[in-house]
PDB file of N, CA and C in Angstrom:
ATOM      1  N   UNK A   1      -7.544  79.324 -22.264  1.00  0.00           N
ATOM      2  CA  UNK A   1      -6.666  79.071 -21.148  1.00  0.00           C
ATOM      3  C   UNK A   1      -7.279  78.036 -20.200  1.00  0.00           C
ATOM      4  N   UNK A   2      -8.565  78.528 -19.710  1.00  0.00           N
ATOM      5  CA  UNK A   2      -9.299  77.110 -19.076  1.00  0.00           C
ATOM      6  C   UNK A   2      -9.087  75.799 -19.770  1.00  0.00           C
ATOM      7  N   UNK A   3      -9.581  75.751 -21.193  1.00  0.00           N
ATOM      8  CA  UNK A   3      -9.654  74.450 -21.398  1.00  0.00           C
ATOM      9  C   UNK A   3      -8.602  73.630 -21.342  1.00  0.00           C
ATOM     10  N   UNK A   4      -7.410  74.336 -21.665  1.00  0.00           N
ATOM     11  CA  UNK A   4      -5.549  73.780 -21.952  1.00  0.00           C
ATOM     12  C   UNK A   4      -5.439  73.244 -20.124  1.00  0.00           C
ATOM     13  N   UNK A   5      -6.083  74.064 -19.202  1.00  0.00           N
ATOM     14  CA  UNK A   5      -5.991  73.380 -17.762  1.00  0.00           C
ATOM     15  C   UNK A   5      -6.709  72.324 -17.484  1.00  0.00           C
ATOM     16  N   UNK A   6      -7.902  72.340 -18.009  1.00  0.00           N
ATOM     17  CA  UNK A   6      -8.520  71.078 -17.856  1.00  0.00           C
ATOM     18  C   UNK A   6      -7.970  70.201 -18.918  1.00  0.00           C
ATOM     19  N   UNK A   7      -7.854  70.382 -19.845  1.00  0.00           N
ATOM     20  CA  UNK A   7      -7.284  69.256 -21.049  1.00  0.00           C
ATOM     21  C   UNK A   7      -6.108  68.570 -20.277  1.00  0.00           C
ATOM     22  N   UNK A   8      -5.182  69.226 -19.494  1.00  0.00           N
ATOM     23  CA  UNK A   8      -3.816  68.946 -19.046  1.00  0.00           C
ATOM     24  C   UNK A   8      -3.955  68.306 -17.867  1.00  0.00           C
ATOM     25  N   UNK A   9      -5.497  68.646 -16.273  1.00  0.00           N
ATOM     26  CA  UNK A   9      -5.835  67.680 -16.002  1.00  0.00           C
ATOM     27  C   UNK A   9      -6.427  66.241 -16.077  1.00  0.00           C
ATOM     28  N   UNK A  10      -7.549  66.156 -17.360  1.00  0.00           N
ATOM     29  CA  UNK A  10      -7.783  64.894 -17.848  1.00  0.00           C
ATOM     30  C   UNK A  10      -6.752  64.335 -18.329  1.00  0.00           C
ATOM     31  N   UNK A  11      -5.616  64.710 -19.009  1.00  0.00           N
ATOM     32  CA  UNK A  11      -4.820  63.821 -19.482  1.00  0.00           C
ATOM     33  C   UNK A  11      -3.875  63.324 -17.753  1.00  0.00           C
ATOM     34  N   UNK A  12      -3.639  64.489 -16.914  1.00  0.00           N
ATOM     35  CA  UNK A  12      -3.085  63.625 -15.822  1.00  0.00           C
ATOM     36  C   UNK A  12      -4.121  62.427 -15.034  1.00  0.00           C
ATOM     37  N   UNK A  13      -5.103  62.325 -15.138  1.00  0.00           N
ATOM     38  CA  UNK A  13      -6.108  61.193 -14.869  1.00  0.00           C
ATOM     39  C   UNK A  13      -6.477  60.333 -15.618  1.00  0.00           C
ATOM     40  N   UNK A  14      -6.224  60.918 -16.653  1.00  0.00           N
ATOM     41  CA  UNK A  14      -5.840  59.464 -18.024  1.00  0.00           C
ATOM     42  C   UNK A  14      -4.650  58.738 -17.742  1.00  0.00           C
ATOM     43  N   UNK A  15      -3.568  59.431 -17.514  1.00  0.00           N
ATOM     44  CA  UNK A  15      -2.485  58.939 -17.215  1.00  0.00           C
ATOM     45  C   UNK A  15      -2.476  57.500 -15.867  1.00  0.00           C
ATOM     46  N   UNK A  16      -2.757  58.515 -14.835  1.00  0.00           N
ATOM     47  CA  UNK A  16      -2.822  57.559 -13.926  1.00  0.00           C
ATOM     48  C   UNK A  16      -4.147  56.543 -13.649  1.00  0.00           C
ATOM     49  N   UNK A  17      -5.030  56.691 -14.400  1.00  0.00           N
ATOM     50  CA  UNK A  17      -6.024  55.490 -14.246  1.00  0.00           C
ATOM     51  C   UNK A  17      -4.768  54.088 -15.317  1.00  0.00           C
ATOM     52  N   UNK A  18      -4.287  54.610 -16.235  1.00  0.00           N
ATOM     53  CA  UNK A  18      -3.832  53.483 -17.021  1.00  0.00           C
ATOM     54  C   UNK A  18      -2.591  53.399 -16.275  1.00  0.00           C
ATOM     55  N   UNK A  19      -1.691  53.957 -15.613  1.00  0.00           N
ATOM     56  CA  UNK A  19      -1.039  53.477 -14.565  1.00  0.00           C
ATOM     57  C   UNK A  19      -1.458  52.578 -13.762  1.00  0.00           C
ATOM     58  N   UNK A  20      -2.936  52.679 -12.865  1.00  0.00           N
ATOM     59  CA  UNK A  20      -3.547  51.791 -11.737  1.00  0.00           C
ATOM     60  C   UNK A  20      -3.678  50.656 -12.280  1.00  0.00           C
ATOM     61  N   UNK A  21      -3.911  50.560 -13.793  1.00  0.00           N
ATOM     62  CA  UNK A  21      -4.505  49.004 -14.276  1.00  0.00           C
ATOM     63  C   UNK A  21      -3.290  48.349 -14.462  1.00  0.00           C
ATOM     64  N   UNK A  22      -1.882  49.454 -15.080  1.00  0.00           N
ATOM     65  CA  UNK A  22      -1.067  48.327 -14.882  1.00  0.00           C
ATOM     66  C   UNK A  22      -0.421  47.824 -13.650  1.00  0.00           C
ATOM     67  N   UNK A  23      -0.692  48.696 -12.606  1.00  0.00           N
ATOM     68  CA  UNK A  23       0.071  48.040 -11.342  1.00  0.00           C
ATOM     69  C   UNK A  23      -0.957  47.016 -11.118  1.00  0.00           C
ATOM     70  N   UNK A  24      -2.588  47.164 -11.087  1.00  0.00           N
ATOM     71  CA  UNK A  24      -3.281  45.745 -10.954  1.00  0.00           C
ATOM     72  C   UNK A  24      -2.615  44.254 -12.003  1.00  0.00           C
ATOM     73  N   UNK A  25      -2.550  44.382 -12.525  1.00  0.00           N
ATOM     74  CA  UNK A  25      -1.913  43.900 -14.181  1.00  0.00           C
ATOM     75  C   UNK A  25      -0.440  42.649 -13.577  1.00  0.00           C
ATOM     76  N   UNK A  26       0.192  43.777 -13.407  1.00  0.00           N
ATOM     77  CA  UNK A  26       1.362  43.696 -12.109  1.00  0.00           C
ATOM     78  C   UNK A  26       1.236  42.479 -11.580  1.00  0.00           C
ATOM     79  N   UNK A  27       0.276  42.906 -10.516  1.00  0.00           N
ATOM     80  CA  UNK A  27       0.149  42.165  -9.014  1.00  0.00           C
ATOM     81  C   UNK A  27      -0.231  40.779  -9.260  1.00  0.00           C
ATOM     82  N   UNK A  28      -1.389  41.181 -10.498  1.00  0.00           N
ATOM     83  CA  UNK A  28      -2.089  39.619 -11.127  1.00  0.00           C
ATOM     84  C   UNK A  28      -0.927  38.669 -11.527  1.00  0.00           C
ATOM     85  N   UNK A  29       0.081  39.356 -12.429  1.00  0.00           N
ATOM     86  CA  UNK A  29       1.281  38.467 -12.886  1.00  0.00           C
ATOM     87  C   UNK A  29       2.010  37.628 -11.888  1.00  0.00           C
ATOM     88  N   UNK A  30       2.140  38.542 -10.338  1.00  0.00           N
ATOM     89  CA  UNK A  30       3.144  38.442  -9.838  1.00  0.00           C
ATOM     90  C   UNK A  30       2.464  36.819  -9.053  1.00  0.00           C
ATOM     91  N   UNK A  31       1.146  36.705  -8.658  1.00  0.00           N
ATOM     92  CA  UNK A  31       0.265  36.012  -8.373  1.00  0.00           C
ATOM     93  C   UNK A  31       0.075  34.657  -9.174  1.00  0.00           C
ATOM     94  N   UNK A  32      -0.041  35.059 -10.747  1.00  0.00           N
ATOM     95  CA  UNK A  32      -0.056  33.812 -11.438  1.00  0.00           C
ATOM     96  C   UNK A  32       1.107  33.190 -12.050  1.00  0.00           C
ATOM     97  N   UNK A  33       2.444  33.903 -11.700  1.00  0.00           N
ATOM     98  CA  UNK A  33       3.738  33.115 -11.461  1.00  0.00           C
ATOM     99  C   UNK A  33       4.032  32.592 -10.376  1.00  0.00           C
ATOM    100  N   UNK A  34       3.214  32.392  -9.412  1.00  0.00           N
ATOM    101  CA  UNK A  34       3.677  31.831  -8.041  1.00  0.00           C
ATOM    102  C   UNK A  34       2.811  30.424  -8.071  1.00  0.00           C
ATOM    103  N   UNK A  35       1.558  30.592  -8.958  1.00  0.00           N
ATOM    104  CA  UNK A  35       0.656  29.894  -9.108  1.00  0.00           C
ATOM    105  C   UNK A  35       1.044  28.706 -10.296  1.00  0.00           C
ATOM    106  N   UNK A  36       1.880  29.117 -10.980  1.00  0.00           N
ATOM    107  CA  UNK A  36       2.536  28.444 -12.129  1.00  0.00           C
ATOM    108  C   UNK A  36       3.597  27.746 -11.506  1.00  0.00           C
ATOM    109  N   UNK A  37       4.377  28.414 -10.974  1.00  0.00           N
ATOM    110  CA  UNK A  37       5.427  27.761 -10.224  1.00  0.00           C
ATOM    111  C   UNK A  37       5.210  26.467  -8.953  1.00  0.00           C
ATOM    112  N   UNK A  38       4.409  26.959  -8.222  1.00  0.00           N
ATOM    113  CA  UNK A  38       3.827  25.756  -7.763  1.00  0.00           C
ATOM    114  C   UNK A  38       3.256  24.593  -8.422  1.00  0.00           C
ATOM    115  N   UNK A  39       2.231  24.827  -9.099  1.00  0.00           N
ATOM    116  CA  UNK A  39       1.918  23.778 -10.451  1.00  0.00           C
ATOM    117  C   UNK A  39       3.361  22.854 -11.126  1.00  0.00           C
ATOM    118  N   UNK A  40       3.738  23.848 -11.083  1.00  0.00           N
ATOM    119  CA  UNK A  40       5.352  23.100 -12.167  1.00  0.00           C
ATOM    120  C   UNK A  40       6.193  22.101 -10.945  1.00  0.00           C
ATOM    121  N   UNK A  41       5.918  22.275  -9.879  1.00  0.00           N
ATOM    122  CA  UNK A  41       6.932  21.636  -8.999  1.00  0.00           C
ATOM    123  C   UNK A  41       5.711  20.711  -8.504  1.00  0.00           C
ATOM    124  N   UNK A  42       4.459  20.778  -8.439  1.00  0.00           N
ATOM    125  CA  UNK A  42       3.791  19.405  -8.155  1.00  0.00           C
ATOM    126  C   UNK A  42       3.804  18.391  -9.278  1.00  0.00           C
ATOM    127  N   UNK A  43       3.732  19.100 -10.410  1.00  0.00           N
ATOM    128  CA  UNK A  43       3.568  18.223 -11.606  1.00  0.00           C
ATOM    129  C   UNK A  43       5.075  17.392 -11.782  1.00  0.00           C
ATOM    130  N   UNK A  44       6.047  18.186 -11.631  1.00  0.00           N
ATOM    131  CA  UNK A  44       7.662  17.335 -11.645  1.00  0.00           C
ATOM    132  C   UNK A  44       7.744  16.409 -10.012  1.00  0.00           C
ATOM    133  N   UNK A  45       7.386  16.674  -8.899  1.00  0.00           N
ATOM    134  CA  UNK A  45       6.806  15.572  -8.287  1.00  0.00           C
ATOM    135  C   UNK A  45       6.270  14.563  -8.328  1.00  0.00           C
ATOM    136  N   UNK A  46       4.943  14.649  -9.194  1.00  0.00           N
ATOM    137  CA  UNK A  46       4.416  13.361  -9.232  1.00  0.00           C
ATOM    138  C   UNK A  46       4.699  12.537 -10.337  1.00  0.00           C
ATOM    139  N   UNK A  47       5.062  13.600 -11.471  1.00  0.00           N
ATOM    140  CA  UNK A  47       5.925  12.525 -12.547  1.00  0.00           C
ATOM    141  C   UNK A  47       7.195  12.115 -12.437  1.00  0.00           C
ATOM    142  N   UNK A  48       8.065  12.298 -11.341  1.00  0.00           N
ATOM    143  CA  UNK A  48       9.192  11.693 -10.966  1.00  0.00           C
ATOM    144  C   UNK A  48       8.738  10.343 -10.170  1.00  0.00           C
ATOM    145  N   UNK A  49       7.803  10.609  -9.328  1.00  0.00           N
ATOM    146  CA  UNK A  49       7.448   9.234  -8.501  1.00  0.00           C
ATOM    147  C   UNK A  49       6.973   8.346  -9.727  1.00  0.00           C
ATOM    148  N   UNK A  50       6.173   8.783 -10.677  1.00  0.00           N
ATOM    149  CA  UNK A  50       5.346   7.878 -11.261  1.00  0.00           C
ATOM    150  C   UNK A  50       6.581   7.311 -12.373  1.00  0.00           C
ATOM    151  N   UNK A  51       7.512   8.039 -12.523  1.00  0.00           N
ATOM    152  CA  UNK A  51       8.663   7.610 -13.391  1.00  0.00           C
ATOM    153  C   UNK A  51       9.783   6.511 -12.447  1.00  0.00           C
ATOM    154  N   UNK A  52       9.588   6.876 -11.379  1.00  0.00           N
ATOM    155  CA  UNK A  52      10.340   5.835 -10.747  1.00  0.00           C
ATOM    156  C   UNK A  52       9.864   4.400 -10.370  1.00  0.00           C
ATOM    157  N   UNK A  53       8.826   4.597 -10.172  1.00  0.00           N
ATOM    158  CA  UNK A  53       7.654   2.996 -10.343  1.00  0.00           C
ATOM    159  C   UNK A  53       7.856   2.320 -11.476  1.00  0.00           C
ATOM    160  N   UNK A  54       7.882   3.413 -12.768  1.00  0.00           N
ATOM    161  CA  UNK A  54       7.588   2.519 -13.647  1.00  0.00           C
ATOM    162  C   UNK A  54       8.423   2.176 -14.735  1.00  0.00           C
ATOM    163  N   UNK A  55       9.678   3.186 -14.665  1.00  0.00           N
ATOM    164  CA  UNK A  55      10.607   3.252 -15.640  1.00  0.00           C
ATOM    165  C   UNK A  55      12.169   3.663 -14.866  1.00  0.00           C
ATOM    166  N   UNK A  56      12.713   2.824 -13.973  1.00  0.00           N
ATOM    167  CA  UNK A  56      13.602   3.416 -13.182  1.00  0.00           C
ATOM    168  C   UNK A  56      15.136   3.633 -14.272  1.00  0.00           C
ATOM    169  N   UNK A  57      14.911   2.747 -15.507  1.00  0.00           N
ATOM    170  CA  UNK A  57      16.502   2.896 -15.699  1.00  0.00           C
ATOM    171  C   UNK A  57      16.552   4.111 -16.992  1.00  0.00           C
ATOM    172  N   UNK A  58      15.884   4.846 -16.446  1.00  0.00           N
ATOM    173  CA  UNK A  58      15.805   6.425 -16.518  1.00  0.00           C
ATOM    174  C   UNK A  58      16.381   7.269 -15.965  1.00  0.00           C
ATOM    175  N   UNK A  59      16.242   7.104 -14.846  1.00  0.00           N
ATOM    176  CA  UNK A  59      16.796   7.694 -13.716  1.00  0.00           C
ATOM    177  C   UNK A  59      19.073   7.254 -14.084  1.00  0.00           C
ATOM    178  N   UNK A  60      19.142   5.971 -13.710  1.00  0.00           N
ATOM    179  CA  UNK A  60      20.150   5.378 -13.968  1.00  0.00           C
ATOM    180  C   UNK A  60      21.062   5.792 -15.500  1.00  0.00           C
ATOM    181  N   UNK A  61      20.357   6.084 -16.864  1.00  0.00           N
ATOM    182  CA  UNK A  61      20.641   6.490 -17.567  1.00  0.00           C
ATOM    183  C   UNK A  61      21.136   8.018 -17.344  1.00  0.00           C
ATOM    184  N   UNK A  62      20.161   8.666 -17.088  1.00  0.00           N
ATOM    185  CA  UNK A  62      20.437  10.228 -16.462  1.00  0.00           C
ATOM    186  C   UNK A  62      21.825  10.640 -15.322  1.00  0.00           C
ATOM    187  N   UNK A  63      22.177   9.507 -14.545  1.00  0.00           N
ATOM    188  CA  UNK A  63      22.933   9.894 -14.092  1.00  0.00           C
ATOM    189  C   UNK A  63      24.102   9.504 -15.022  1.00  0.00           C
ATOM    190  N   UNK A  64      24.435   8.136 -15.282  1.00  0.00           N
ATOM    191  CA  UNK A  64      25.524   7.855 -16.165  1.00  0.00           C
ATOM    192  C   UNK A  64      25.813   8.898 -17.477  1.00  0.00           C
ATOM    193  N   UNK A  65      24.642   9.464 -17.794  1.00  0.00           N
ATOM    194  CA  UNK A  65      25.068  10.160 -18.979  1.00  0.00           C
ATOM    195  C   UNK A  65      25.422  11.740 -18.588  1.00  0.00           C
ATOM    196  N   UNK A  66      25.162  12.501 -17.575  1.00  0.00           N
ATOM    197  CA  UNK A  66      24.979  13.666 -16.933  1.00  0.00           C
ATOM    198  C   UNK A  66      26.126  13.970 -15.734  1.00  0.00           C
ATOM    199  N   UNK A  67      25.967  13.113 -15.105  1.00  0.00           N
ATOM    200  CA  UNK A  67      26.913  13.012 -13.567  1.00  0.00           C
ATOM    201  C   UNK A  67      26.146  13.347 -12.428  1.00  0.00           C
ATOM    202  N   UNK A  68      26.630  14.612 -12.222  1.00  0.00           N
ATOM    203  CA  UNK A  68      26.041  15.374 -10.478  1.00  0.00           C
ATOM    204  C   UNK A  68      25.045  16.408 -11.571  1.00  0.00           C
ATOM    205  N   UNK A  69      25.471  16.634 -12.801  1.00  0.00           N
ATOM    206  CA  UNK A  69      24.557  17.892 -13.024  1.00  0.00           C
ATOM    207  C   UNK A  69      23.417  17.134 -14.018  1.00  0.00           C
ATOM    208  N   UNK A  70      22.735  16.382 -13.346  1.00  0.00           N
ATOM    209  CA  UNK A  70      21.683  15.554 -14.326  1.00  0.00           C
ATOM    210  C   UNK A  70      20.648  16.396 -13.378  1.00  0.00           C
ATOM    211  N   UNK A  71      19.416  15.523 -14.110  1.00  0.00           N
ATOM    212  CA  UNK A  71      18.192  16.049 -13.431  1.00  0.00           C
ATOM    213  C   UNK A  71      17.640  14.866 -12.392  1.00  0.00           C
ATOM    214  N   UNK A  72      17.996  13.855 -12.370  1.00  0.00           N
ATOM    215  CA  UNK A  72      18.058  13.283 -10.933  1.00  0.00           C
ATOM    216  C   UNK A  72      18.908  13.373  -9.968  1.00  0.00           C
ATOM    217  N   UNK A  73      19.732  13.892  -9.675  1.00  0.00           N
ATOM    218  CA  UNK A  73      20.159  14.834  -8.902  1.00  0.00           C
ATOM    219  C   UNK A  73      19.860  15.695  -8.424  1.00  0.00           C
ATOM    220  N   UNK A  74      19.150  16.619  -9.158  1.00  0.00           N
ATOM    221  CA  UNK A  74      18.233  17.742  -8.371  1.00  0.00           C
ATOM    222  C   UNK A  74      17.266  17.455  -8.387  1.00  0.00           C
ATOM    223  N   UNK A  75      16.545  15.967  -8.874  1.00  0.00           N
ATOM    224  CA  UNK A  75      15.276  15.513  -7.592  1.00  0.00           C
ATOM    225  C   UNK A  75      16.095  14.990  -6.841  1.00  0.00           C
ATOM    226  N   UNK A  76      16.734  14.445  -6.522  1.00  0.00           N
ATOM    227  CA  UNK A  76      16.973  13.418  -4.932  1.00  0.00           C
ATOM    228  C   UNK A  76      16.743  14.467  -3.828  1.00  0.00           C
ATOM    229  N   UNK A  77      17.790  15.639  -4.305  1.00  0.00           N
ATOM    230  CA  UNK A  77      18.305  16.801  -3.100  1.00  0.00           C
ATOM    231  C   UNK A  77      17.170  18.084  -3.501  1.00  0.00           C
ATOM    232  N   UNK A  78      16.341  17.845  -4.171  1.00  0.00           N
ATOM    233  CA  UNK A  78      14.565  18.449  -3.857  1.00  0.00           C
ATOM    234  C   UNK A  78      14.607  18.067  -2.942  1.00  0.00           C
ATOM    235  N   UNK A  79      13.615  16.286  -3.224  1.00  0.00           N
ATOM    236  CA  UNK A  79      13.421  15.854  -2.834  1.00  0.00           C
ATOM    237  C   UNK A  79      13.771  15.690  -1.025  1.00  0.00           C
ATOM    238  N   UNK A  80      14.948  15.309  -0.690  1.00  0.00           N
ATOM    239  CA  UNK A  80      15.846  15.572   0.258  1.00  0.00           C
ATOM    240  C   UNK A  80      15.392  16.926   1.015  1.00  0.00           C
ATOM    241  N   UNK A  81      15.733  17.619   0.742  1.00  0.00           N
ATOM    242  CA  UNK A  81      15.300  18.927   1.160  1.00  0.00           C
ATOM    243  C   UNK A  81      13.643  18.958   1.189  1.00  0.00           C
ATOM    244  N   UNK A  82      12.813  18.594   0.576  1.00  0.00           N
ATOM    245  CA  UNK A  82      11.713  19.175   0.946  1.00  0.00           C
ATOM    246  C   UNK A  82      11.263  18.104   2.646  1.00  0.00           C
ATOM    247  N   UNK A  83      11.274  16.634   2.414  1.00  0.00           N
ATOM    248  CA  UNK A  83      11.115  15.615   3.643  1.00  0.00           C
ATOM    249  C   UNK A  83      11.915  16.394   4.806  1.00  0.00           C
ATOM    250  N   UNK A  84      13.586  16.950   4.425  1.00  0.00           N
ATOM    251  CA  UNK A  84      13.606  17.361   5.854  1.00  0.00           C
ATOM    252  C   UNK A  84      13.281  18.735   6.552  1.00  0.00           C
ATOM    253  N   UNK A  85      12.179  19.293   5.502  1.00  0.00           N
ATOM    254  CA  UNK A  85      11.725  20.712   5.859  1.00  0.00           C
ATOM    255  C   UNK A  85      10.931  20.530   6.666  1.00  0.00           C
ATOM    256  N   UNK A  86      10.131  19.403   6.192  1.00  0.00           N
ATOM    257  CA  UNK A  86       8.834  19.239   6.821  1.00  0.00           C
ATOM    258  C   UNK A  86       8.978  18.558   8.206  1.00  0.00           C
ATOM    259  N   UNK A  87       9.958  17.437   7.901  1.00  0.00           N
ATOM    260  CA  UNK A  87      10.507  16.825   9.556  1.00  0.00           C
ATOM    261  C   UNK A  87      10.681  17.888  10.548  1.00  0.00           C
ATOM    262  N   UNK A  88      11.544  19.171   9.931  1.00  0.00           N
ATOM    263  CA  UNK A  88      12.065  19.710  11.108  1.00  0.00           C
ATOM    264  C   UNK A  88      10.515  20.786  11.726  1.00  0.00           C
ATOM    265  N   UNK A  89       9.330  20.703  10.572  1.00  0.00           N
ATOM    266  CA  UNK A  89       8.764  21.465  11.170  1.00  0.00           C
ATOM    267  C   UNK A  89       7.452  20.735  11.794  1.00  0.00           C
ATOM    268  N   UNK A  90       7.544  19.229  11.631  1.00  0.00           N
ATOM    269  CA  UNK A  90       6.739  18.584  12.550  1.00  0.00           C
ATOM    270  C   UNK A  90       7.459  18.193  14.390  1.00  0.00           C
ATOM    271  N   UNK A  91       9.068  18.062  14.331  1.00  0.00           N
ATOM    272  CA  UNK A  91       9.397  18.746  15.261  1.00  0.00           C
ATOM    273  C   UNK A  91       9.434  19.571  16.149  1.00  0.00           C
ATOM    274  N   UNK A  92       9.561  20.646  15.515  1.00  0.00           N
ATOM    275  CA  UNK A  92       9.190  21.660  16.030  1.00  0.00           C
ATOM    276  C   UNK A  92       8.097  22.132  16.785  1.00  0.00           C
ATOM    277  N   UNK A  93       7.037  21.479  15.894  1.00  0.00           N
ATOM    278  CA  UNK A  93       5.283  21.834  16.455  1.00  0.00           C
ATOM    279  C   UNK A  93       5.584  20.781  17.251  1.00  0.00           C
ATOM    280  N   UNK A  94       5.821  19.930  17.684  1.00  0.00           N
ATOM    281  CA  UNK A  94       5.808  18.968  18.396  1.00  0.00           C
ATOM    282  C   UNK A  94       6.584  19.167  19.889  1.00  0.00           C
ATOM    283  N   UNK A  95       7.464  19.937  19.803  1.00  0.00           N
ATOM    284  CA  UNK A  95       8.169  20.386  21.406  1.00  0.00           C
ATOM    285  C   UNK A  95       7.715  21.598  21.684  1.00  0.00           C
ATOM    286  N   UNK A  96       6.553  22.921  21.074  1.00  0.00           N
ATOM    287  CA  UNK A  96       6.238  23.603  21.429  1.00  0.00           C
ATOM    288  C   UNK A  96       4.821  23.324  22.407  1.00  0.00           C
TER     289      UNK A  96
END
């Protein structure tokens, strides 16, 4: 009878130690998708600039062949959007 109580507590501490690793597990993921995601939007940054220096009728192709739902389109209005994030928050620091 003892041992079936202790057997039935180690397995509830078996249980939840391999619970704890996956919520660490978790957190790590949740961390190195934010970390990925950032990566992915600097890297489509700088290869859009470096594509527009050097190969613009790319861009021009993409729209003629695509329309509004190309992928220069959603750089311009990134793009767009990120300059006036930052305007409004150098503004901002600026009248406080």
């Amino acid at each position: 009878m003892l041992e079936q109580i202790i057997q039935s507590l180690l397995i509830i501490a078996a249980i939840g130690l391999i619970l704890l690793v996956l919520y660490q597990i978790a957190k790590m993921l949740g961390s190195l998708f934010v970390i990925g995601l950032i990566g992915f939007l600097a890297f489509t940054e700088v290869y859009g600039i470096y594509l527009f220096f050097t190969e613009r009728y790319l861009y021009v192709e993409d729209l003629a062949t695509n329309g509004i739902f190309s992928f220069t389109t959603f750089y311009i209005i990134f793009n767009l959007f990120l300059v006036f994030g930052i305007v409004r928050k150098v503004i901002r620091s600026r009248m406080t």
